[in-house]
PDB file of N, CA and C in Angstrom:
ATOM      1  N   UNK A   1     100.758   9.543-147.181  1.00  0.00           N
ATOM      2  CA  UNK A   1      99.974  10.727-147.475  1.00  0.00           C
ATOM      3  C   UNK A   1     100.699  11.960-146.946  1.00  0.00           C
ATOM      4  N   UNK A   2     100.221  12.961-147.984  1.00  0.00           N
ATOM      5  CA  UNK A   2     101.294  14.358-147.493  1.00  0.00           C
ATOM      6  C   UNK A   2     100.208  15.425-146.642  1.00  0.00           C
ATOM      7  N   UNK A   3     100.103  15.296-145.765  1.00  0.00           N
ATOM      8  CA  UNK A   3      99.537  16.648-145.464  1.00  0.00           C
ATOM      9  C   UNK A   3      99.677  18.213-145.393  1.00  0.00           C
ATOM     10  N   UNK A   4      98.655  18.599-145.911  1.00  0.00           N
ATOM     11  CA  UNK A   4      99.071  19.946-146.356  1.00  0.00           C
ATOM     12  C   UNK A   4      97.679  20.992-146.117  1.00  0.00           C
ATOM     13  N   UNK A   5      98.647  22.138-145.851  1.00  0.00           N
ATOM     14  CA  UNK A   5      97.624  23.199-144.812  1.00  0.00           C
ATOM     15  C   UNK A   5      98.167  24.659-145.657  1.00  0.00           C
ATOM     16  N   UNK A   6      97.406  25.392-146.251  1.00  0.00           N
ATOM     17  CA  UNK A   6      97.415  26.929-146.602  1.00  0.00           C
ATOM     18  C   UNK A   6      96.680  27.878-145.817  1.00  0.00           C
ATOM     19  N   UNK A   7      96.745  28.977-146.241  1.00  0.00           N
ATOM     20  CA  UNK A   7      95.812  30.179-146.033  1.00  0.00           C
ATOM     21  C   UNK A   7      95.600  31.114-146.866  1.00  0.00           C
ATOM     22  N   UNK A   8      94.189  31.530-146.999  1.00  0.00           N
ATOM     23  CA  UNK A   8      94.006  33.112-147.900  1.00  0.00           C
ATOM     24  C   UNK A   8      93.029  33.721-147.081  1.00  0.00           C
ATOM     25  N   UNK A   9      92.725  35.142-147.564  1.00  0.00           N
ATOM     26  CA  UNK A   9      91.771  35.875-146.658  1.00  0.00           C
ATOM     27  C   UNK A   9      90.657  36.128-147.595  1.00  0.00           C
ATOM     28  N   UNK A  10      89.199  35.598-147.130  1.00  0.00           N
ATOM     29  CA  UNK A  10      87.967  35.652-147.541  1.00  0.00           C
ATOM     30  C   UNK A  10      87.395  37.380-147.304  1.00  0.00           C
ATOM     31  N   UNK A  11      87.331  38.324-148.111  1.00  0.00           N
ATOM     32  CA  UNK A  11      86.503  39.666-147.700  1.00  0.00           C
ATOM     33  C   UNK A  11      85.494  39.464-146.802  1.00  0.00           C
ATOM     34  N   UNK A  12      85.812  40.169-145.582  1.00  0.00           N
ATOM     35  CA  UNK A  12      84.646  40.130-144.443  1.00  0.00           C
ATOM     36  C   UNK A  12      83.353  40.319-144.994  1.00  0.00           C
ATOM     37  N   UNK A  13      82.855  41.116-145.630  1.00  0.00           N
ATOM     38  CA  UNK A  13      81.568  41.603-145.997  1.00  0.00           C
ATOM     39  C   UNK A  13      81.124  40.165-146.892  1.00  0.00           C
ATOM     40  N   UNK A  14      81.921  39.320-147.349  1.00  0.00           N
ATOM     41  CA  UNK A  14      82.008  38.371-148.549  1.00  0.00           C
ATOM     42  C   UNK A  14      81.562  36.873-147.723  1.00  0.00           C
ATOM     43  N   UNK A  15      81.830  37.042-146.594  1.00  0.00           N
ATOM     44  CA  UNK A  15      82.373  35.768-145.800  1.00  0.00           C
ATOM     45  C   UNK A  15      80.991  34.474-146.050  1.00  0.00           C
ATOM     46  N   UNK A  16      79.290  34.861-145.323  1.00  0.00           N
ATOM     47  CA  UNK A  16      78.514  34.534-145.523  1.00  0.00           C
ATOM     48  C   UNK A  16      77.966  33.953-147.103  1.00  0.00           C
ATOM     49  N   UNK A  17      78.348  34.518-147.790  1.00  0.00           N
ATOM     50  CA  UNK A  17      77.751  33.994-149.478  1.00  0.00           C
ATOM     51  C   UNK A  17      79.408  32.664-149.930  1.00  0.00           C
ATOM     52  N   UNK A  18      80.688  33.088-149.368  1.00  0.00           N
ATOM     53  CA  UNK A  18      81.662  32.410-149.674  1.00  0.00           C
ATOM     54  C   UNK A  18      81.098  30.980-148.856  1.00  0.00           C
ATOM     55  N   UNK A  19      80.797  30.675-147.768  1.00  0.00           N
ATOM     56  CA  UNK A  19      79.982  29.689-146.967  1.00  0.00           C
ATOM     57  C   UNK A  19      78.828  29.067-147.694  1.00  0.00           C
ATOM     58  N   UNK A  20      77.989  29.657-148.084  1.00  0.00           N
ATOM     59  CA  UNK A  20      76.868  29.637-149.051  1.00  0.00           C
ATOM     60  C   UNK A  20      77.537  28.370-149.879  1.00  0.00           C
ATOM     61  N   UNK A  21      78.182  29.214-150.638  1.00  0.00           N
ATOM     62  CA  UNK A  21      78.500  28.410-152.121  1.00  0.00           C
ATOM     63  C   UNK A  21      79.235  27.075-151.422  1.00  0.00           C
ATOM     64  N   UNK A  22      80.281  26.790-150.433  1.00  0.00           N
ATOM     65  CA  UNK A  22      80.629  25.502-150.063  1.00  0.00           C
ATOM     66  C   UNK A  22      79.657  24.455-149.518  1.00  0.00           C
ATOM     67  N   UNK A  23      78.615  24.790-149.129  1.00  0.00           N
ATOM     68  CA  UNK A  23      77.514  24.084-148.828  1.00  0.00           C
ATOM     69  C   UNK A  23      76.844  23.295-150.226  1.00  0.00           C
ATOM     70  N   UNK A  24      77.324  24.088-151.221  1.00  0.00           N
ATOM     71  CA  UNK A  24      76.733  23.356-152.532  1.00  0.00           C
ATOM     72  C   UNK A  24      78.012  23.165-153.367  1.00  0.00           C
ATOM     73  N   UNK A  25      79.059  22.509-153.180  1.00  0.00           N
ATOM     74  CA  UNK A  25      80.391  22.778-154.107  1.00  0.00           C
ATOM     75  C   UNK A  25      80.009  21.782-155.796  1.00  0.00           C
ATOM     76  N   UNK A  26      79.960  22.508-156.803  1.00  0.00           N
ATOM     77  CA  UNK A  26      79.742  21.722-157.837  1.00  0.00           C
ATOM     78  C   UNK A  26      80.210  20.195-158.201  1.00  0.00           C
ATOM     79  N   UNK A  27      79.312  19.100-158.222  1.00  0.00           N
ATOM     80  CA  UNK A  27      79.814  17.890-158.530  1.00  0.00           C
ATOM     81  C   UNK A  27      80.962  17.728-159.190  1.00  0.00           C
ATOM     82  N   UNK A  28      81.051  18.654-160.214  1.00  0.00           N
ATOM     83  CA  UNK A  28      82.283  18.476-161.168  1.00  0.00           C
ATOM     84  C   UNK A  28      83.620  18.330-160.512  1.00  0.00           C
ATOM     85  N   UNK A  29      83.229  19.787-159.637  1.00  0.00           N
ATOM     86  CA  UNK A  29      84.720  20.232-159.241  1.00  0.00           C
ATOM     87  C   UNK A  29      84.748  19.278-157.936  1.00  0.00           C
ATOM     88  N   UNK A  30      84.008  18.495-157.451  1.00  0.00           N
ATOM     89  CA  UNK A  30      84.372  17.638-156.472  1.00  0.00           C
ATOM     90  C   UNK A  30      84.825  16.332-156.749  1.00  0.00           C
ATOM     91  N   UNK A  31      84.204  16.204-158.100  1.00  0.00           N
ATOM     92  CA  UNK A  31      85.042  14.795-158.578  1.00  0.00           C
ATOM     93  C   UNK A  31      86.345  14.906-159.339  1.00  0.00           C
ATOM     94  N   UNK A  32      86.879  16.416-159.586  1.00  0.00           N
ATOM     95  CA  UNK A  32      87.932  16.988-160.036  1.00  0.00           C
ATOM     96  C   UNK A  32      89.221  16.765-158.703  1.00  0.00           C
ATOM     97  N   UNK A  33      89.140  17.258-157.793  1.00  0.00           N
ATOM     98  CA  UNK A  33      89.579  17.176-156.855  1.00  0.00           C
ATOM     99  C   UNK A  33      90.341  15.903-156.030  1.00  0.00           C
ATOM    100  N   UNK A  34      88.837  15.324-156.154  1.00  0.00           N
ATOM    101  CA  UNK A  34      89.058  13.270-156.087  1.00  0.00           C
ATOM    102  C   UNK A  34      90.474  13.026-156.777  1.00  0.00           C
ATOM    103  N   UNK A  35      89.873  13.494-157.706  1.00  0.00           N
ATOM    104  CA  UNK A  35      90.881  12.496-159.451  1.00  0.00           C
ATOM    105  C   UNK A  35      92.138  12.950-158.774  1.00  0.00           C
ATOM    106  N   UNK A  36      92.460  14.413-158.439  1.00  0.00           N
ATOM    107  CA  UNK A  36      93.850  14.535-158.051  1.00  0.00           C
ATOM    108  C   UNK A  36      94.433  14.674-157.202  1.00  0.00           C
ATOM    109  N   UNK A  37      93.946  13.939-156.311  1.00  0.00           N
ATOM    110  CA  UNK A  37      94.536  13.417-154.946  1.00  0.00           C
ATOM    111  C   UNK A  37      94.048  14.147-153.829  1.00  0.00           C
ATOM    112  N   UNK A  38      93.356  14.770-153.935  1.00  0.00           N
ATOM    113  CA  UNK A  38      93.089  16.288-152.966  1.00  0.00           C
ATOM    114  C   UNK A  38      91.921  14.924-152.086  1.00  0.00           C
ATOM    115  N   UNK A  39      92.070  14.587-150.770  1.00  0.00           N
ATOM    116  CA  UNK A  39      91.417  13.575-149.854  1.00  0.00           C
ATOM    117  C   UNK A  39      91.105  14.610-148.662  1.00  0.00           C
ATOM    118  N   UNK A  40      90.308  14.338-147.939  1.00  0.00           N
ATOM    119  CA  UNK A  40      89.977  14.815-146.387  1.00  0.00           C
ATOM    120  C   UNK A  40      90.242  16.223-146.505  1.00  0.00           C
ATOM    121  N   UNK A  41      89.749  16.791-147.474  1.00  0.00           N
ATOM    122  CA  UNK A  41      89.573  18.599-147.970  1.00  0.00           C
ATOM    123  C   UNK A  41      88.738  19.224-146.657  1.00  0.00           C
ATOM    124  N   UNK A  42      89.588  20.313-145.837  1.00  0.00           N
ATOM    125  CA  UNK A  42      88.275  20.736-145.324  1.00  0.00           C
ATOM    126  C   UNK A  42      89.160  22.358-145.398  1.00  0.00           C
ATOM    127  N   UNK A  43      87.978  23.368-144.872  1.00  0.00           N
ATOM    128  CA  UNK A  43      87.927  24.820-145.128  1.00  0.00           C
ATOM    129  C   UNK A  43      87.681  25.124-143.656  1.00  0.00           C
ATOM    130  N   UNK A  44      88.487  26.078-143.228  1.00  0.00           N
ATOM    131  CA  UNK A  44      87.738  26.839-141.873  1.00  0.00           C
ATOM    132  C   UNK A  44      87.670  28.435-142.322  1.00  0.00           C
ATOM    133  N   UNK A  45      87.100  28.989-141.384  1.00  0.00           N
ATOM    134  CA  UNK A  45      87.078  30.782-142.097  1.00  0.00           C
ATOM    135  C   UNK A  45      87.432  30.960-140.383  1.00  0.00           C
ATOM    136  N   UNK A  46      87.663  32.197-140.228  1.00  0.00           N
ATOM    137  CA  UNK A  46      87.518  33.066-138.699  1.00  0.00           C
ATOM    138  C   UNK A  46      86.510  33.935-139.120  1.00  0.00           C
ATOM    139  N   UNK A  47      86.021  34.675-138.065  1.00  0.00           N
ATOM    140  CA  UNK A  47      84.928  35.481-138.306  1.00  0.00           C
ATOM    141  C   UNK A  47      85.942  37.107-139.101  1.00  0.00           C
ATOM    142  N   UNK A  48      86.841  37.177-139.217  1.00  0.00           N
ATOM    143  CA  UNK A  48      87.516  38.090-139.712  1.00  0.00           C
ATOM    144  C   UNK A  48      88.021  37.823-141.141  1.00  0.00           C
ATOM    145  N   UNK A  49      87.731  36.904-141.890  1.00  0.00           N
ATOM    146  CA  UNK A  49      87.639  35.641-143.077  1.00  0.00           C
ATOM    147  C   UNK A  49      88.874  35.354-143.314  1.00  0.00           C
ATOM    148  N   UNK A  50      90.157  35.203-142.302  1.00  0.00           N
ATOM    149  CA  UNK A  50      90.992  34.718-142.133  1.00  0.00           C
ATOM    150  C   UNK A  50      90.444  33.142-142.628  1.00  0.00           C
ATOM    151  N   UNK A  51      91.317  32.354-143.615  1.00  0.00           N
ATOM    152  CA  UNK A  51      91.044  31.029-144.269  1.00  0.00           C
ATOM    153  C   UNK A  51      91.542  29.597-144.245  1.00  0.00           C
ATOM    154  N   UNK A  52      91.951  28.801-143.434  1.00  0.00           N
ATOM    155  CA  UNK A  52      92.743  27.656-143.027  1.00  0.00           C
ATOM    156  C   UNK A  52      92.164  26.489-144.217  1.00  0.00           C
ATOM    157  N   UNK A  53      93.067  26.117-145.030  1.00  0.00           N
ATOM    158  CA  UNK A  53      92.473  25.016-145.528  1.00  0.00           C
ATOM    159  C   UNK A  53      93.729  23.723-145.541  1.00  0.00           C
ATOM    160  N   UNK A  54      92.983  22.210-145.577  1.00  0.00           N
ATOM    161  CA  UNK A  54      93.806  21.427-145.076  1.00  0.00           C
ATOM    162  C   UNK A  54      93.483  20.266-146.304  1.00  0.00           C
ATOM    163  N   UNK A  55      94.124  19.429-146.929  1.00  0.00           N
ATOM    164  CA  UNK A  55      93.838  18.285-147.421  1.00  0.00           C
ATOM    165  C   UNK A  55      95.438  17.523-146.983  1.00  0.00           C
ATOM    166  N   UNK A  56      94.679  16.032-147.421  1.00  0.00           N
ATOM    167  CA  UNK A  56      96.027  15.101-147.733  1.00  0.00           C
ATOM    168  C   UNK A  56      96.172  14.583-149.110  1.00  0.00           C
ATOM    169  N   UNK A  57      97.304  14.223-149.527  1.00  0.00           N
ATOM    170  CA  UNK A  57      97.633  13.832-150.940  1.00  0.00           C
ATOM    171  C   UNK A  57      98.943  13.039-151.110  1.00  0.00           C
ATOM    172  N   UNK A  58      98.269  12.110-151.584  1.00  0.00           N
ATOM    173  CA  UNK A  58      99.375  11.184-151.803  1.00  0.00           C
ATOM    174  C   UNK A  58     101.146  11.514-152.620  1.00  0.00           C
ATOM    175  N   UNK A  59     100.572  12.416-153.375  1.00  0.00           N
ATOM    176  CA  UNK A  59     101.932  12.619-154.211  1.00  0.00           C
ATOM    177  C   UNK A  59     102.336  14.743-153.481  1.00  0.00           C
ATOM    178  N   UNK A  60     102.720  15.541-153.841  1.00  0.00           N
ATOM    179  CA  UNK A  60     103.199  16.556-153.572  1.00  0.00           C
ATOM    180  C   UNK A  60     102.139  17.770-153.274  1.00  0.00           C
ATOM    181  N   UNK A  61     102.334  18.529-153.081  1.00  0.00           N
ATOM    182  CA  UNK A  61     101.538  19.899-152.827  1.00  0.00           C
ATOM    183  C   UNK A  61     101.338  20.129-154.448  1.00  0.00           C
ATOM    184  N   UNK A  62     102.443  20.588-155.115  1.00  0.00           N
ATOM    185  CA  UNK A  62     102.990  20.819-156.829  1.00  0.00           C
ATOM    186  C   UNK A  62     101.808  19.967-157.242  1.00  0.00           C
ATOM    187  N   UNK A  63     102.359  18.864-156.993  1.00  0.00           N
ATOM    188  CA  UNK A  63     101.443  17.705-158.450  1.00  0.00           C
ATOM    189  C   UNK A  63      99.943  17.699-157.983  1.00  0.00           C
ATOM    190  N   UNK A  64      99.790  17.877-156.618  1.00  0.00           N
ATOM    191  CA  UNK A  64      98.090  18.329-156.490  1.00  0.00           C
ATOM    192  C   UNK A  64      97.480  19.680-157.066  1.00  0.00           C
ATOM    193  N   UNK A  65      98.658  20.904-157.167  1.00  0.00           N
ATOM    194  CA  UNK A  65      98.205  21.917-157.947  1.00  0.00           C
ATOM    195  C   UNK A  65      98.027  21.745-159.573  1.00  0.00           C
ATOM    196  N   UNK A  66      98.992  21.109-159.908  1.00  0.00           N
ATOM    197  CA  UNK A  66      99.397  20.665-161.494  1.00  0.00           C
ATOM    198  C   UNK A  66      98.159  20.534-161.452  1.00  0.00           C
ATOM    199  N   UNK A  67      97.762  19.227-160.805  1.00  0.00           N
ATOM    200  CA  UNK A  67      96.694  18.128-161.497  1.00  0.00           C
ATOM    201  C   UNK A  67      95.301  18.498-161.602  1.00  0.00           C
ATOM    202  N   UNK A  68      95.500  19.731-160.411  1.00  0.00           N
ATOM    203  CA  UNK A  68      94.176  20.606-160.949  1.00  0.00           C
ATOM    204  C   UNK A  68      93.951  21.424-162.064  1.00  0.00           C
ATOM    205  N   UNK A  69      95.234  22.106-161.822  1.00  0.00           N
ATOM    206  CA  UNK A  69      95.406  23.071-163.382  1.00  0.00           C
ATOM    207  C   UNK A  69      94.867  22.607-164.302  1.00  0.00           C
ATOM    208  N   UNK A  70      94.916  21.612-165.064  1.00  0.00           N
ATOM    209  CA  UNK A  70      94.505  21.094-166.085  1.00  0.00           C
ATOM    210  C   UNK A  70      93.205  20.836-166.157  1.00  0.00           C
ATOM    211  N   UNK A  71      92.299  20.806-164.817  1.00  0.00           N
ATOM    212  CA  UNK A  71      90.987  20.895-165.081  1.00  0.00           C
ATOM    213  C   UNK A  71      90.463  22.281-165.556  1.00  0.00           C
ATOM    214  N   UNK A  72      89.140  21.591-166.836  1.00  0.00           N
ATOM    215  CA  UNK A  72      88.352  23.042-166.744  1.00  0.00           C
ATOM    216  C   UNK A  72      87.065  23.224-165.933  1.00  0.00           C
ATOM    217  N   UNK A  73      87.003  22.617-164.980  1.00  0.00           N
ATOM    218  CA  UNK A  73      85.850  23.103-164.217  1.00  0.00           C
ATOM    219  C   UNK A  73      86.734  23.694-162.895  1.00  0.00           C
ATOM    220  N   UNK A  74      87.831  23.327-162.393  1.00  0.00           N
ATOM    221  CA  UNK A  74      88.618  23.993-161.845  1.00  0.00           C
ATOM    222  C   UNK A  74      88.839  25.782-162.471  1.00  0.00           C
ATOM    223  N   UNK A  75      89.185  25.635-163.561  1.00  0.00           N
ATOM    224  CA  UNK A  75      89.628  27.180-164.017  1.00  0.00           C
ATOM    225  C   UNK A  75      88.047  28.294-163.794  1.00  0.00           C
ATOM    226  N   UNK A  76      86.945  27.052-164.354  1.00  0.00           N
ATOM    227  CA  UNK A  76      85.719  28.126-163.805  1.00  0.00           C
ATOM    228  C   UNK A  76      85.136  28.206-162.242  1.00  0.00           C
ATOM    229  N   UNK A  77      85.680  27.164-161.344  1.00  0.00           N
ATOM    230  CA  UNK A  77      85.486  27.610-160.276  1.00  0.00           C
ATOM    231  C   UNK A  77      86.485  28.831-159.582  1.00  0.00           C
ATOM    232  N   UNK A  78      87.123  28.368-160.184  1.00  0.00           N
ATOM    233  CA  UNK A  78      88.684  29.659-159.602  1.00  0.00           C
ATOM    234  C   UNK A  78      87.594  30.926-159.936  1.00  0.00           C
ATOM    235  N   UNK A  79      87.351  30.928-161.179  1.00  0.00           N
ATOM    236  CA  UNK A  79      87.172  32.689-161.862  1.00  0.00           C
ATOM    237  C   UNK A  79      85.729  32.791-161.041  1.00  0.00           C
ATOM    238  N   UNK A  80      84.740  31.616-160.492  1.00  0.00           N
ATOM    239  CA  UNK A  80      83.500  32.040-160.359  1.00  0.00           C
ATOM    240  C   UNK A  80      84.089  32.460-158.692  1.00  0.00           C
ATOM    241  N   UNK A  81      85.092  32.003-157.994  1.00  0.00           N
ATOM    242  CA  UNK A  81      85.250  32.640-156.347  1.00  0.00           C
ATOM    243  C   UNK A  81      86.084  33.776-156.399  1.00  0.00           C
ATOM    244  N   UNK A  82      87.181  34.355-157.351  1.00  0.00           N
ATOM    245  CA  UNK A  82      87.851  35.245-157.135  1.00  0.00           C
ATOM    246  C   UNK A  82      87.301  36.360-156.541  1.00  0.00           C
ATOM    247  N   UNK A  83      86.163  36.742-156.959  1.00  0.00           N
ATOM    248  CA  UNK A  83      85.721  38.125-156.083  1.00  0.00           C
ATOM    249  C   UNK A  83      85.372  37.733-154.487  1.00  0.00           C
ATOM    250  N   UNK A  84      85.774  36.822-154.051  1.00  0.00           N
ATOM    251  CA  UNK A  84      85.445  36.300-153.092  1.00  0.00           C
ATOM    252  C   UNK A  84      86.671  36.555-151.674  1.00  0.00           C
ATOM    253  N   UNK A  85      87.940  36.802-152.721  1.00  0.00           N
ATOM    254  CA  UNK A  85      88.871  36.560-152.237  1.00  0.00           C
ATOM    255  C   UNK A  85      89.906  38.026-151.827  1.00  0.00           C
ATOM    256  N   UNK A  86      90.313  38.416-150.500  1.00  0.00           N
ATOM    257  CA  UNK A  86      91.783  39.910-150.771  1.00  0.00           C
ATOM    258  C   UNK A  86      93.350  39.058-151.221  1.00  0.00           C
ATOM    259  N   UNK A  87      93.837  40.138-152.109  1.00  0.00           N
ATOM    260  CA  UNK A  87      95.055  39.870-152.569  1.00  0.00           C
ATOM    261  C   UNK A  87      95.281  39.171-153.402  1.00  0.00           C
ATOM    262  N   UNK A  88      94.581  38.881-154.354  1.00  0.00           N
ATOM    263  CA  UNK A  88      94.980  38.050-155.581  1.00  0.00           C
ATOM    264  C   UNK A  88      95.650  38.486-156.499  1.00  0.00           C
ATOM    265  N   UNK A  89      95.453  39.675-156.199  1.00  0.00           N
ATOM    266  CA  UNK A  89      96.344  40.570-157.546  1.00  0.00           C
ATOM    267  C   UNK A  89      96.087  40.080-159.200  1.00  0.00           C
ATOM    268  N   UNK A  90      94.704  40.156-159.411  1.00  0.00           N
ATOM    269  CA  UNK A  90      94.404  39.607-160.279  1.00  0.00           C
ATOM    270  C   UNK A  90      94.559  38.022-160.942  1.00  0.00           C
ATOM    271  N   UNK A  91      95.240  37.451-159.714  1.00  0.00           N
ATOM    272  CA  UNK A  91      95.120  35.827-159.849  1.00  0.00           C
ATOM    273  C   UNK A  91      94.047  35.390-159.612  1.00  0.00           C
ATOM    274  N   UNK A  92      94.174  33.707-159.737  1.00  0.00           N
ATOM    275  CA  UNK A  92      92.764  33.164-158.965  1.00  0.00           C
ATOM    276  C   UNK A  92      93.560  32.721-157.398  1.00  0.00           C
ATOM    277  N   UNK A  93      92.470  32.004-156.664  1.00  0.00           N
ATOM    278  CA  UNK A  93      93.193  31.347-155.023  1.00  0.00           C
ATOM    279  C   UNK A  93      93.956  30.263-155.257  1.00  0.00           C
ATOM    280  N   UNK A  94      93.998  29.405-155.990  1.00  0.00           N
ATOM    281  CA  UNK A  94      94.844  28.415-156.240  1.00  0.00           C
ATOM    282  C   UNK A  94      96.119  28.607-156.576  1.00  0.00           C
ATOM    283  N   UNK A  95      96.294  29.866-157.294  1.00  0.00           N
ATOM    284  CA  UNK A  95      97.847  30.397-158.004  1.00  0.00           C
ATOM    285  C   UNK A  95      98.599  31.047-156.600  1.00  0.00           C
ATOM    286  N   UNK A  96      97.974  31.500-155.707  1.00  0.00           N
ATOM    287  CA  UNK A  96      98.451  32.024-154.283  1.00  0.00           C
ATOM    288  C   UNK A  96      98.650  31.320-153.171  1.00  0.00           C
ATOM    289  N   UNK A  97      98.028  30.248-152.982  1.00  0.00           N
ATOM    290  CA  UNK A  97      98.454  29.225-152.009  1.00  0.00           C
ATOM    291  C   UNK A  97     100.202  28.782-151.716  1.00  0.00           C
ATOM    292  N   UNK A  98     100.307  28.897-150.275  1.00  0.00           N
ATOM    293  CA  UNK A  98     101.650  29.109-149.962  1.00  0.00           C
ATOM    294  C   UNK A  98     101.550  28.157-148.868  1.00  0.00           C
ATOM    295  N   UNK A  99     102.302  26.967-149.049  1.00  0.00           N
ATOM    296  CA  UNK A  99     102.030  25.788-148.140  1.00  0.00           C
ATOM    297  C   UNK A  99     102.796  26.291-146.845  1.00  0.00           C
ATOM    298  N   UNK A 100     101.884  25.683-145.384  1.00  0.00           N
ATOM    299  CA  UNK A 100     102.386  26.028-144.672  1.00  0.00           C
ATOM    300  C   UNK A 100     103.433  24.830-143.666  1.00  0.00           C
ATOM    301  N   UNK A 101     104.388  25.144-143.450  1.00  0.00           N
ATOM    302  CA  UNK A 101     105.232  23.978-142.902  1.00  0.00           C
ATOM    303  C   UNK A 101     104.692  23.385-141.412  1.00  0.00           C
ATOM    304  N   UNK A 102     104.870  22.315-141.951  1.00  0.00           N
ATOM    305  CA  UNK A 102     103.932  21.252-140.294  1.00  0.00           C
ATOM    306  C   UNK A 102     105.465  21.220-139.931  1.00  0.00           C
ATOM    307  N   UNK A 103     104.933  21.348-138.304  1.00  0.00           N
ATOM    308  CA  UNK A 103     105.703  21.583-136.992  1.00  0.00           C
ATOM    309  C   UNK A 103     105.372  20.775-135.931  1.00  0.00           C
ATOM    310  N   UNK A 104     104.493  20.234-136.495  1.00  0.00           N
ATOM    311  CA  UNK A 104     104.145  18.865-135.473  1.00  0.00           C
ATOM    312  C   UNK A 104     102.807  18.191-135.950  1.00  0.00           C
ATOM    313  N   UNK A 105     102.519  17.012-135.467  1.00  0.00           N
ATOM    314  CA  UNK A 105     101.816  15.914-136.100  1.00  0.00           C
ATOM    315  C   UNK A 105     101.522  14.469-134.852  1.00  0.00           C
ATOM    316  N   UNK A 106     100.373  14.596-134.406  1.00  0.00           N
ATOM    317  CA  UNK A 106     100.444  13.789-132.979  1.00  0.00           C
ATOM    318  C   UNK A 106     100.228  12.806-133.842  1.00  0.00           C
ATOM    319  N   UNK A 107     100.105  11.482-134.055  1.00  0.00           N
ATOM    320  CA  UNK A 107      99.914  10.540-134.554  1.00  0.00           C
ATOM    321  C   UNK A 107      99.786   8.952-133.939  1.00  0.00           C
TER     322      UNK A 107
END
């Protein structure tokens, strides 16, 4: 398994309703996720909506993005959080994710 860790920044004023909606994440897009390897998914925020997110996946960072791409309940969750999100530059959060390099791993 590959582990893998990003970050994006949640709008402070945004932070509370972005929480909201993970408390209810649509069945679809959770069995979307499953299908493509995305395992032990979790989200942290800071109170400044600084965003840590972590999964493991058997095959690459790439082929876990690919394999979402191709979903369409993925493309409408992207468009239903974007206002959710600073710096997208008119992307969604998935097109901005910038893996971060592990530097250690107690195991």
């Amino acid at each position: 398994m590959q582990r893998i860790a990003f970050l994006l920044k949640v709008k402070e004023d945004k932070i509370e309703e972005y929480k909201k909606h993970h408390q209810a994440v649509w069945p679809e897009m959770l069995e979307a996720l499953r299908r493509n390897g995305w395992h032990n998914y979790s989200l942290f925020v800071r109170e400044d909506g600084l965003l840590f997110g972590y999964f493991e996946t058997p095959g690459s960072f790439q082929a876990a993005l690919d394999g979402m791409a191709k979903e369409e309940i993925n493309s409408q969750w992207q468009a239903f959080m974007a206002p959710y999100f600073e710096g997208l530059g008119g992307k969604h959060a998935d097109e901005m994710l910038v893996e971060l390099e592990e530097v250690f791993h107690l195991d």
